[in-house]
PDB file of N, CA and C in Angstrom:
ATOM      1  N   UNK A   1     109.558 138.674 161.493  1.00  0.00           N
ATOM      2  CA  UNK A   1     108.518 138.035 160.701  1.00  0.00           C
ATOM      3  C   UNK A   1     107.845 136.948 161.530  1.00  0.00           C
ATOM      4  N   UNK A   2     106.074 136.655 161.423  1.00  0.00           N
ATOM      5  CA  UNK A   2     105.967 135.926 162.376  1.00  0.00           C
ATOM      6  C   UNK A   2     105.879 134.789 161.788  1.00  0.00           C
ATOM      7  N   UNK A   3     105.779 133.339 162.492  1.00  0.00           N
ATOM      8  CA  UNK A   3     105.828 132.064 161.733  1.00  0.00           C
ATOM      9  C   UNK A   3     104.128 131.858 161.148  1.00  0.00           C
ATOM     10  N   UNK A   4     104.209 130.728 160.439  1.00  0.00           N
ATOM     11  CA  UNK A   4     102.833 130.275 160.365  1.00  0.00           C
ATOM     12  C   UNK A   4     102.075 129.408 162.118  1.00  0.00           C
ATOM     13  N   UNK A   5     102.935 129.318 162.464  1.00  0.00           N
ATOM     14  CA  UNK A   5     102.674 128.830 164.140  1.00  0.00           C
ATOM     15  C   UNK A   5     101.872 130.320 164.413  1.00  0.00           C
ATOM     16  N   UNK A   6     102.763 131.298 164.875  1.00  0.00           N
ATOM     17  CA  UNK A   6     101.761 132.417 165.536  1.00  0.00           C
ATOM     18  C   UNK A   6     100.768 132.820 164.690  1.00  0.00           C
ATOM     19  N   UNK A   7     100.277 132.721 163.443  1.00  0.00           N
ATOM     20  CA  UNK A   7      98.898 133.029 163.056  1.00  0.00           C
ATOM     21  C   UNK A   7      97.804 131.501 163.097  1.00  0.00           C
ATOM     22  N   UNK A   8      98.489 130.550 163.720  1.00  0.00           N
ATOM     23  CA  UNK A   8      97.634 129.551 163.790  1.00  0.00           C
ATOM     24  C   UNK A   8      96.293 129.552 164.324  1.00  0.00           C
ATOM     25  N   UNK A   9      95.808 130.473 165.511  1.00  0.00           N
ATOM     26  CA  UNK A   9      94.681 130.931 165.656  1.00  0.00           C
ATOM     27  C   UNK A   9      93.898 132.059 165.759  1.00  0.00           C
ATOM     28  N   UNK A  10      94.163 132.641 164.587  1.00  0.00           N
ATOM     29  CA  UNK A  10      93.572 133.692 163.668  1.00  0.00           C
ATOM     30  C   UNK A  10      92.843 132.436 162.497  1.00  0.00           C
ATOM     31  N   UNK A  11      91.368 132.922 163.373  1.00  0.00           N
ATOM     32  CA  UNK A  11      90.313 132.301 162.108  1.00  0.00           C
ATOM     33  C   UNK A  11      90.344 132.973 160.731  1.00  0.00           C
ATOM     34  N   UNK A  12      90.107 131.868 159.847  1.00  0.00           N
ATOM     35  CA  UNK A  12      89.845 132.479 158.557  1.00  0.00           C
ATOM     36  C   UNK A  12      88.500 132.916 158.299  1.00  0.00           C
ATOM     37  N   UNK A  13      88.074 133.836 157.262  1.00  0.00           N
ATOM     38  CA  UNK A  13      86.449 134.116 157.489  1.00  0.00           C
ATOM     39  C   UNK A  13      86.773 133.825 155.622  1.00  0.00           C
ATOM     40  N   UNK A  14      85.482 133.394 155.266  1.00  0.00           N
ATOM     41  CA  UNK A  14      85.298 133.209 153.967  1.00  0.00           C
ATOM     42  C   UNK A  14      84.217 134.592 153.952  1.00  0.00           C
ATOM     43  N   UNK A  15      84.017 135.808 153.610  1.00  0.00           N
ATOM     44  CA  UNK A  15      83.675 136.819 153.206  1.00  0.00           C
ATOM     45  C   UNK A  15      82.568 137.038 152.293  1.00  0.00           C
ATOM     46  N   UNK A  16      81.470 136.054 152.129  1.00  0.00           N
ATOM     47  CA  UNK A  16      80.976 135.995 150.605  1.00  0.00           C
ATOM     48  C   UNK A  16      80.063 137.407 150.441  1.00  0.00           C
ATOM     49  N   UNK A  17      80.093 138.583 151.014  1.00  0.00           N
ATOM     50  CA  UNK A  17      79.727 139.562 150.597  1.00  0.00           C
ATOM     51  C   UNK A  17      80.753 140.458 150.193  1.00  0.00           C
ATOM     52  N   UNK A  18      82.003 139.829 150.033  1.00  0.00           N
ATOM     53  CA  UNK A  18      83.164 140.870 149.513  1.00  0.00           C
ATOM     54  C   UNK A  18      83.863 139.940 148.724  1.00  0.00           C
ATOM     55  N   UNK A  19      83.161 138.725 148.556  1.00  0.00           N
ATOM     56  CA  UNK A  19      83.853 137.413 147.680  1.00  0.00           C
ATOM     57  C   UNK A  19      85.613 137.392 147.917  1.00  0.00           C
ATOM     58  N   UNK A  20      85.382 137.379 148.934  1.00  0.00           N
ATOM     59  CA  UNK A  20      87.032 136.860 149.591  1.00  0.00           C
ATOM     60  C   UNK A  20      86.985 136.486 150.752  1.00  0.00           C
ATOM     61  N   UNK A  21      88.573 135.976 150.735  1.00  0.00           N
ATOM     62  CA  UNK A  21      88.770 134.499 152.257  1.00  0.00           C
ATOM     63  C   UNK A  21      90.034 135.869 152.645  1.00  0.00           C
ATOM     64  N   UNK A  22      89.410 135.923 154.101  1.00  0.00           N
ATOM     65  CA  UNK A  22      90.757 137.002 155.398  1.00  0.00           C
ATOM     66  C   UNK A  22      90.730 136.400 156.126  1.00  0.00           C
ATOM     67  N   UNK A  23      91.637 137.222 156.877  1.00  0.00           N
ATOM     68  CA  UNK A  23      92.178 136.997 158.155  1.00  0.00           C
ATOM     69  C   UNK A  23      92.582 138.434 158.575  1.00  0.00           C
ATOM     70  N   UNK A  24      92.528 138.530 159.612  1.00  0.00           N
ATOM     71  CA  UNK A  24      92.572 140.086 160.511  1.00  0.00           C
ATOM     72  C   UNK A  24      93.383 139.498 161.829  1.00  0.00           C
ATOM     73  N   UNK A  25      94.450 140.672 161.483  1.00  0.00           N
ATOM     74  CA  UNK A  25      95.337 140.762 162.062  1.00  0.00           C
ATOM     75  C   UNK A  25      95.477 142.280 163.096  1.00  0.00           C
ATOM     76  N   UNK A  26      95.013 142.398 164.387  1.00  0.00           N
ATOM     77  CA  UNK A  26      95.506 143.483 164.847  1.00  0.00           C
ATOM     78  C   UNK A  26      94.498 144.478 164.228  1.00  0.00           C
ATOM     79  N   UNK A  27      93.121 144.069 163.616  1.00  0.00           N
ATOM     80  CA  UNK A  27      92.352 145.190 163.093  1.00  0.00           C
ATOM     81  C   UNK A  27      93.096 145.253 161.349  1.00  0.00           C
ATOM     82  N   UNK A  28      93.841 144.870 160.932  1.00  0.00           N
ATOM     83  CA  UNK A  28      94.619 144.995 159.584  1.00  0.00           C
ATOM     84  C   UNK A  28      94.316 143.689 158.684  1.00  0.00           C
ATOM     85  N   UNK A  29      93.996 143.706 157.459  1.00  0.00           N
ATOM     86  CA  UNK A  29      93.610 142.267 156.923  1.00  0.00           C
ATOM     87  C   UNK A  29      94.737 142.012 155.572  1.00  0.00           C
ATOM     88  N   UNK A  30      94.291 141.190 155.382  1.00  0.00           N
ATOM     89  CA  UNK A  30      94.947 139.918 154.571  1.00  0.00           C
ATOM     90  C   UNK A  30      94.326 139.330 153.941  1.00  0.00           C
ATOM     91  N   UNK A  31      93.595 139.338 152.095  1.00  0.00           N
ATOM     92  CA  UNK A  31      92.612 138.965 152.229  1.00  0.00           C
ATOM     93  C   UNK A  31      92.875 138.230 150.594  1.00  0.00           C
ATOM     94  N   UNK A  32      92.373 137.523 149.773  1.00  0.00           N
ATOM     95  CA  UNK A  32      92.160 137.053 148.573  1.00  0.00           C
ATOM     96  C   UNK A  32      90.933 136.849 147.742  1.00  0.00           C
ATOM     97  N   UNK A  33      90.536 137.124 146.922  1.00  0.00           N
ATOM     98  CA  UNK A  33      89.529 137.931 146.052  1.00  0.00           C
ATOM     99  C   UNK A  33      88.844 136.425 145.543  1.00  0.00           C
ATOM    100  N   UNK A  34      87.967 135.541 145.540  1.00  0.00           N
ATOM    101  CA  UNK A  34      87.916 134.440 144.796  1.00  0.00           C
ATOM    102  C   UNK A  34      86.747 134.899 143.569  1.00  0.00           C
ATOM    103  N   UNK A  35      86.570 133.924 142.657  1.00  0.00           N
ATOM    104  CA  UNK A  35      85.377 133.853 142.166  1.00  0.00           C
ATOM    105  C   UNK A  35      84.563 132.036 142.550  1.00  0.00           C
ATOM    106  N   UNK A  36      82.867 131.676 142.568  1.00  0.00           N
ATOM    107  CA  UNK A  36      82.961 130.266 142.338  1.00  0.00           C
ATOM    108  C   UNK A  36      82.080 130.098 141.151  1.00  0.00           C
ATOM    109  N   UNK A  37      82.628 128.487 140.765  1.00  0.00           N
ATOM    110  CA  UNK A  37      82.246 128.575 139.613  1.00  0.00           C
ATOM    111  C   UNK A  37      81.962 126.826 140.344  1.00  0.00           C
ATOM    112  N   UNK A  38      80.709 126.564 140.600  1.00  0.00           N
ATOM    113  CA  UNK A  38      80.195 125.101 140.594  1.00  0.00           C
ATOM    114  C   UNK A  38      81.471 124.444 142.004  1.00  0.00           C
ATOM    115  N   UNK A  39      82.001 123.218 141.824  1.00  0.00           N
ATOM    116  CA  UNK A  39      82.647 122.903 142.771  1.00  0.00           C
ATOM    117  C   UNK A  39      84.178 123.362 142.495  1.00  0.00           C
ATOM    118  N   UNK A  40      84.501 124.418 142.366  1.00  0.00           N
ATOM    119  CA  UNK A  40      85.716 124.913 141.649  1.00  0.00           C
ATOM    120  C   UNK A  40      85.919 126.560 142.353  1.00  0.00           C
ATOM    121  N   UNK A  41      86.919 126.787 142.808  1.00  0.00           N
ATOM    122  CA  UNK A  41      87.281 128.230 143.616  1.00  0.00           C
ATOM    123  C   UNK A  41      88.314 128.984 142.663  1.00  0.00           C
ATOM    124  N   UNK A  42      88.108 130.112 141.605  1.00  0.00           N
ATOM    125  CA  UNK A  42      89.076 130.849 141.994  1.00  0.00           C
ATOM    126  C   UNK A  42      89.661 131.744 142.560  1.00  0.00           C
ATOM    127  N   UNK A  43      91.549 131.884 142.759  1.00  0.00           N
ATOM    128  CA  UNK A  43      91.618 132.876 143.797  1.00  0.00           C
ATOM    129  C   UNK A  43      92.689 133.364 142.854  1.00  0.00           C
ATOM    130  N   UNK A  44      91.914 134.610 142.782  1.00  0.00           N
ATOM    131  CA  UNK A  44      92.145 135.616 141.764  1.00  0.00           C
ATOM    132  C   UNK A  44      93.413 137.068 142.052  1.00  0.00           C
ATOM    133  N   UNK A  45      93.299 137.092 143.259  1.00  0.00           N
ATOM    134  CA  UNK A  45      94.175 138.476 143.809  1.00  0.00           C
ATOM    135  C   UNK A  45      93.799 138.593 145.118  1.00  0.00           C
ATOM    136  N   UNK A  46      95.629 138.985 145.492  1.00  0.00           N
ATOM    137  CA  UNK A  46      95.987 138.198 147.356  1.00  0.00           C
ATOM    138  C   UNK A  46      96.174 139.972 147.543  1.00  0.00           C
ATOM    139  N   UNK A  47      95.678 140.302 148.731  1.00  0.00           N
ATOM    140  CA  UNK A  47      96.563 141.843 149.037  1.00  0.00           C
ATOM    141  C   UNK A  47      96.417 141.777 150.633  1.00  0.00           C
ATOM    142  N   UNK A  48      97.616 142.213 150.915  1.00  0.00           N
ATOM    143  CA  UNK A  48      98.011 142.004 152.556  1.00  0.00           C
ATOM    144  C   UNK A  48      97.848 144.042 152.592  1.00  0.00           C
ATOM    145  N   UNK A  49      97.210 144.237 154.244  1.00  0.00           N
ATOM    146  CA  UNK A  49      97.308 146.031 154.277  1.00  0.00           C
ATOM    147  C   UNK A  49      98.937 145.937 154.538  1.00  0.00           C
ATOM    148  N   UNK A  50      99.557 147.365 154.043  1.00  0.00           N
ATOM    149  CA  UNK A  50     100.374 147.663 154.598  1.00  0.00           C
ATOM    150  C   UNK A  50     101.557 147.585 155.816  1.00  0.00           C
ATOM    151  N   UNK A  51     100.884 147.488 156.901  1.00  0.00           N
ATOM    152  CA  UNK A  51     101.066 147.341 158.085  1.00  0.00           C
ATOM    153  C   UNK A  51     101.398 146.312 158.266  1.00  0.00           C
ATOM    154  N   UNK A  52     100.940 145.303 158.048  1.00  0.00           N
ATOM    155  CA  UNK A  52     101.537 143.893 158.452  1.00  0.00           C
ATOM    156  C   UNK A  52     102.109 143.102 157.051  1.00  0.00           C
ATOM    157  N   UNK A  53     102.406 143.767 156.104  1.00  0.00           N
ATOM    158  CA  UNK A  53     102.712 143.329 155.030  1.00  0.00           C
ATOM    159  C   UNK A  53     104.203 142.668 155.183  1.00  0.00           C
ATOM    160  N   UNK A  54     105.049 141.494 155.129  1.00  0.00           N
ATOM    161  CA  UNK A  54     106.156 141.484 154.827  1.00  0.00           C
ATOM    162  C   UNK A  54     106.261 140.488 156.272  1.00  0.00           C
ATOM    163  N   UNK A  55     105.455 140.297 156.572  1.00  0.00           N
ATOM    164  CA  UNK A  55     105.221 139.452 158.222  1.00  0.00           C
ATOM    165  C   UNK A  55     104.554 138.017 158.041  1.00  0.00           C
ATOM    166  N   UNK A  56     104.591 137.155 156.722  1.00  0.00           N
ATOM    167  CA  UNK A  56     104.227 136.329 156.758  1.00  0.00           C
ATOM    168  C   UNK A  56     102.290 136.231 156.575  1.00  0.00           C
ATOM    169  N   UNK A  57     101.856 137.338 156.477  1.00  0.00           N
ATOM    170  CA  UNK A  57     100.369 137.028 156.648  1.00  0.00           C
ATOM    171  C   UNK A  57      99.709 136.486 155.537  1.00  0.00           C
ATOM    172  N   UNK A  58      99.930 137.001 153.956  1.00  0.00           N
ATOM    173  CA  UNK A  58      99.624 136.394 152.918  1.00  0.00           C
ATOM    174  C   UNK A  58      99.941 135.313 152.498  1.00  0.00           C
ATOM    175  N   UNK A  59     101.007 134.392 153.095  1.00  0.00           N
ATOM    176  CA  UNK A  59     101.327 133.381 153.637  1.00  0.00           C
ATOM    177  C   UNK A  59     100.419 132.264 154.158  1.00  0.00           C
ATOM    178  N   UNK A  60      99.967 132.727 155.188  1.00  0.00           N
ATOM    179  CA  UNK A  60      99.618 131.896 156.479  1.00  0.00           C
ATOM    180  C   UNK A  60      98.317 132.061 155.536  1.00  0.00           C
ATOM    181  N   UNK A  61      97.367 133.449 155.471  1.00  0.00           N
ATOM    182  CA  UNK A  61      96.009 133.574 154.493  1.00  0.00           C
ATOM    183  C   UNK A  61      95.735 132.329 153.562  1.00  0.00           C
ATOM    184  N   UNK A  62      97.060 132.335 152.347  1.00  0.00           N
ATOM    185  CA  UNK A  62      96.830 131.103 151.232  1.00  0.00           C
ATOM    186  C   UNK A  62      96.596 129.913 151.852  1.00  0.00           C
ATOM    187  N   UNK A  63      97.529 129.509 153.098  1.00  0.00           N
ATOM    188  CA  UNK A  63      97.953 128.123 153.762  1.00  0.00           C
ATOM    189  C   UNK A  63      96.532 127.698 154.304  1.00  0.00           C
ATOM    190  N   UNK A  64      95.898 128.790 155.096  1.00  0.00           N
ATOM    191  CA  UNK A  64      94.526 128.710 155.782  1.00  0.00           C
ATOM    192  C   UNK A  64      93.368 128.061 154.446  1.00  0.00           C
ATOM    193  N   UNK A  65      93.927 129.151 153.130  1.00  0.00           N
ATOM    194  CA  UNK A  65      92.073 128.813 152.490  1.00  0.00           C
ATOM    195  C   UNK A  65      92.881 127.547 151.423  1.00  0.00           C
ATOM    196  N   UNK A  66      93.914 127.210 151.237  1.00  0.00           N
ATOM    197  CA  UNK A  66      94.007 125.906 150.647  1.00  0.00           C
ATOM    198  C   UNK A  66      93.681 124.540 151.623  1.00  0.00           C
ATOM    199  N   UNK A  67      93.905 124.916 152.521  1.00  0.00           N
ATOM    200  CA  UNK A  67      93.456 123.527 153.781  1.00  0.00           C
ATOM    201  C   UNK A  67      91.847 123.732 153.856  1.00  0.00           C
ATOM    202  N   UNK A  68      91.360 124.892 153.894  1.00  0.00           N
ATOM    203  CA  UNK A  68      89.527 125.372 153.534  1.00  0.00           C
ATOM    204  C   UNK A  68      89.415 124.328 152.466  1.00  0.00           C
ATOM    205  N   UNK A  69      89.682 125.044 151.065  1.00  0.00           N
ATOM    206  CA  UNK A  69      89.428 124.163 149.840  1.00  0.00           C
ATOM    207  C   UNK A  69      89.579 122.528 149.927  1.00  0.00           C
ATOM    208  N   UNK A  70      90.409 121.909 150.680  1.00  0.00           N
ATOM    209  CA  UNK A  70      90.762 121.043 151.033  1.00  0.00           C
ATOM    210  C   UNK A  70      89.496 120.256 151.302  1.00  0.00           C
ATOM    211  N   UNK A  71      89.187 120.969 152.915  1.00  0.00           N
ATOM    212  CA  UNK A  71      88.450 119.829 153.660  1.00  0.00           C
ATOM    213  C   UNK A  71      86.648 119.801 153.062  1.00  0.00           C
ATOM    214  N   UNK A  72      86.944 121.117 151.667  1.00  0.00           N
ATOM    215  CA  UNK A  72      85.487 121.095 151.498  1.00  0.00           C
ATOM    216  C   UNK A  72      85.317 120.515 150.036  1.00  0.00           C
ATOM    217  N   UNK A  73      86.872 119.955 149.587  1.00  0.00           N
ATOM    218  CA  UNK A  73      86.503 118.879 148.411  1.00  0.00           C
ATOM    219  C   UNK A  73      86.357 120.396 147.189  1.00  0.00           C
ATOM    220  N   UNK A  74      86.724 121.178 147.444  1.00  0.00           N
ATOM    221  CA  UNK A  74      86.529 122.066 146.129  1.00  0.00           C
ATOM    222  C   UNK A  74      88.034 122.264 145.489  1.00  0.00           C
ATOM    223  N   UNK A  75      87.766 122.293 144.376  1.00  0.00           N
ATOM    224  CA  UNK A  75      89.178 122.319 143.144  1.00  0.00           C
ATOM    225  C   UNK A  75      89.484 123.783 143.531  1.00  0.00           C
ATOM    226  N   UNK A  76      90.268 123.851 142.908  1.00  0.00           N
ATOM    227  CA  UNK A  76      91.645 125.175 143.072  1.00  0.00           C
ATOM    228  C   UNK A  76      91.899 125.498 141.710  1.00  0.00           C
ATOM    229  N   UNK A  77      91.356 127.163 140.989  1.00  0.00           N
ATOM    230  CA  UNK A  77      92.125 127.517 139.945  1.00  0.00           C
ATOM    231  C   UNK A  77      92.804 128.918 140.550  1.00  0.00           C
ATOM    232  N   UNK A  78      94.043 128.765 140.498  1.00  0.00           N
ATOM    233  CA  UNK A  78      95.324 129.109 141.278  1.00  0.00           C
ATOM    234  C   UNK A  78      95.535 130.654 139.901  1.00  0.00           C
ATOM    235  N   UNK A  79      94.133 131.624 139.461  1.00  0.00           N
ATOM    236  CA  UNK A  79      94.763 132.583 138.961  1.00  0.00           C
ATOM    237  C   UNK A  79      95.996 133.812 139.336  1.00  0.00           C
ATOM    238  N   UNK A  80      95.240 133.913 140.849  1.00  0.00           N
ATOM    239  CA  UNK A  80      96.528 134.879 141.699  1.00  0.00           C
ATOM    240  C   UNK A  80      97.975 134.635 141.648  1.00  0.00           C
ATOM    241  N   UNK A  81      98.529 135.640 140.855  1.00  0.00           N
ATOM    242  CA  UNK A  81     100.532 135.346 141.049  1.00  0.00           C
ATOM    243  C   UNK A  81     100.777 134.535 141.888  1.00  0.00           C
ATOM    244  N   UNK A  82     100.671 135.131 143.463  1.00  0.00           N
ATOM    245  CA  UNK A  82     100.647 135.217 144.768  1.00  0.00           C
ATOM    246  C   UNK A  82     100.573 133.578 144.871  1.00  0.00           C
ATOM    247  N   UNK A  83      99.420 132.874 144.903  1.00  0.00           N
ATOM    248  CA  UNK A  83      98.938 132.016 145.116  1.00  0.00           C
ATOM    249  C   UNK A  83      99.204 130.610 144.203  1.00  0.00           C
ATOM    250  N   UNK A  84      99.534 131.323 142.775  1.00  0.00           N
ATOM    251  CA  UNK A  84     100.207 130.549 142.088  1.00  0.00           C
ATOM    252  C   UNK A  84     102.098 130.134 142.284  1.00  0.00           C
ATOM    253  N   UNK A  85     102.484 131.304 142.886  1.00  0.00           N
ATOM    254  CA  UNK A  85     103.974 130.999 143.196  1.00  0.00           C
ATOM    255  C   UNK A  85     103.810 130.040 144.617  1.00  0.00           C
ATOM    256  N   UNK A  86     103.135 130.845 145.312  1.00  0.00           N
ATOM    257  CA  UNK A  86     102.853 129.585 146.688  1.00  0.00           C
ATOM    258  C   UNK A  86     102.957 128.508 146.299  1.00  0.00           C
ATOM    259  N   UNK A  87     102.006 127.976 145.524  1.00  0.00           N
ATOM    260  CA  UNK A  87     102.411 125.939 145.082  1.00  0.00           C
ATOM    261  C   UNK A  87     103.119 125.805 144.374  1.00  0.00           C
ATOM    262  N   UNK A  88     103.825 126.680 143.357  1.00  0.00           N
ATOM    263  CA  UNK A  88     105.118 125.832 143.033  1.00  0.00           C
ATOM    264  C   UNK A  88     106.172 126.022 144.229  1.00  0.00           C
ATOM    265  N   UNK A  89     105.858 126.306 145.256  1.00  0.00           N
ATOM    266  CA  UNK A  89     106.868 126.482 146.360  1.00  0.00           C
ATOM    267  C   UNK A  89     106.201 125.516 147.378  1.00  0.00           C
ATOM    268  N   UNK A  90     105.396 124.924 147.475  1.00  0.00           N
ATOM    269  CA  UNK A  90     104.850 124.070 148.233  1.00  0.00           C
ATOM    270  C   UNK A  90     103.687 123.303 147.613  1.00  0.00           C
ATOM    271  N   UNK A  91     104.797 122.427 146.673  1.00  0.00           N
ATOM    272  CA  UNK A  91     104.051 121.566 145.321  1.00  0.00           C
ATOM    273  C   UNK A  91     102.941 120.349 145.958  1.00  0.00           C
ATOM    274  N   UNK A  92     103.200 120.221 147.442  1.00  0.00           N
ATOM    275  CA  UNK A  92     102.124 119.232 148.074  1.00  0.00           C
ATOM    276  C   UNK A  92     100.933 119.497 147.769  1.00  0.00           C
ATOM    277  N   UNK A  93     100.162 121.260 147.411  1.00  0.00           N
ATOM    278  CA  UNK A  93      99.127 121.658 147.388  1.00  0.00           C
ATOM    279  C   UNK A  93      99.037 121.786 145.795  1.00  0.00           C
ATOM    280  N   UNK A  94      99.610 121.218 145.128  1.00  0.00           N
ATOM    281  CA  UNK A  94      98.873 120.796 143.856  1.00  0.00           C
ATOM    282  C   UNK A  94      97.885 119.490 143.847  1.00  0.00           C
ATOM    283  N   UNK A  95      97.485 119.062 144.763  1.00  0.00           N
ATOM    284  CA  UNK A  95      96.816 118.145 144.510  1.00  0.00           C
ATOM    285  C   UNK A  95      95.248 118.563 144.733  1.00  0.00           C
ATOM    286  N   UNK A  96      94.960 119.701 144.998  1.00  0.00           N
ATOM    287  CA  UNK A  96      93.567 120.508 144.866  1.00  0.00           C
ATOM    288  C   UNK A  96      93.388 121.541 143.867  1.00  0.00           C
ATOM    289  N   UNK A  97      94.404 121.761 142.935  1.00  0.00           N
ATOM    290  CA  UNK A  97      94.381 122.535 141.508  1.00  0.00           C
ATOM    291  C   UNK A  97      93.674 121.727 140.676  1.00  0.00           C
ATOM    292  N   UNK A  98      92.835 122.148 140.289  1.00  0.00           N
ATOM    293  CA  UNK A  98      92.292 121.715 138.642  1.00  0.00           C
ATOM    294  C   UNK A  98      93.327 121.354 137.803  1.00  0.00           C
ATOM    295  N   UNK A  99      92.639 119.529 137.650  1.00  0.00           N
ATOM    296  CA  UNK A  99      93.943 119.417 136.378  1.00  0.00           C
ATOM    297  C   UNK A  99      93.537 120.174 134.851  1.00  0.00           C
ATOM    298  N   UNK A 100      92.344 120.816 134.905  1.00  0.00           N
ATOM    299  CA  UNK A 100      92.353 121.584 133.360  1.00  0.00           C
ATOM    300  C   UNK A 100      93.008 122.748 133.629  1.00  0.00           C
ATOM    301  N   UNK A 101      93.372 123.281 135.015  1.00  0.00           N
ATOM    302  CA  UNK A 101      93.759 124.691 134.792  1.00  0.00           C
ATOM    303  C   UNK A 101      94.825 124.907 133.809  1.00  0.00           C
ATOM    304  N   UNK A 102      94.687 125.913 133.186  1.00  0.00           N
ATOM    305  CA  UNK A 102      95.538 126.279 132.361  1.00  0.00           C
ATOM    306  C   UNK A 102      97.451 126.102 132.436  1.00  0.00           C
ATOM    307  N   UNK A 103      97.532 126.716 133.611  1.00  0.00           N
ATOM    308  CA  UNK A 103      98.610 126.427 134.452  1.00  0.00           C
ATOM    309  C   UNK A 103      99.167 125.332 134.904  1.00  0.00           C
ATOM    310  N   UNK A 104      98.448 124.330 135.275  1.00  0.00           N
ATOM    311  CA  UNK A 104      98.720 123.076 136.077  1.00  0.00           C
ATOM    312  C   UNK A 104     100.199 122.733 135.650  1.00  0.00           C
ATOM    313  N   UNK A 105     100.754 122.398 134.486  1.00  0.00           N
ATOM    314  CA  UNK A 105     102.147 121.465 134.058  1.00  0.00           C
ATOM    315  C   UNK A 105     102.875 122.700 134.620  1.00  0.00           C
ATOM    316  N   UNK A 106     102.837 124.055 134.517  1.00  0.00           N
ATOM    317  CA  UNK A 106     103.735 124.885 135.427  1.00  0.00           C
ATOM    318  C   UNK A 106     104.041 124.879 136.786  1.00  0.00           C
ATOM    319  N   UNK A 107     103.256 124.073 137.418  1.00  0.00           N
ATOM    320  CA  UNK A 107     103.297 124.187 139.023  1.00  0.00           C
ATOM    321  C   UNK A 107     104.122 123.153 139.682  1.00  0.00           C
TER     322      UNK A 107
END
């Protein structure tokens, strides 16, 4: 499995003609589905291809577009499983969730 170190420079692409944030790996992607709604992102559904599935990439993907959301001041509604289990597993990144999200006291 690789760390979040070895995908450290694999750019993220924000996609807005397929309304999702990847990363390409080896020709193979990693990608999450958002919708926007004003200064507010959601990320709706994470799917890693096959091939590199189980290697940390959907991982490193979330880690990449929550530090995105981050530096661009946009809120986080955390609909994706995926993305929602991520911060209760790395509760530091609740602090860019919407406190109306529905979810929030779960995280």
């Amino acid at each position: 499995m690789k760390t979040e170190y070895e995908y450290k420079d694999i750019p993220l692409v924000k996609n807005e003609e397929k309304r999702r944030f990847e990363i390409a790996i080896e020709g193979r992607y990693a990608f999450t589905n958002y919708g926007e709604f004003g200064n507010q992102i959601a990320l709706v559904h994470t799917e890693t291809d096959p091939e590199i599935s189980g290697q940390g990439a959907a991982s490193a993907l979330i880690e990449k577009t929550l530090r995105y959301l981050e530096e661009k001041q946009i809120e986080l509604l955390p609909f994706c499983p995926f993305v929602f289990a991520y911060i209760r597993r790395h509760p530091e990144w609740k602090r860019i969730v919407s406190k109306k999200f529905k979810g929030y006291d779960k995280l």
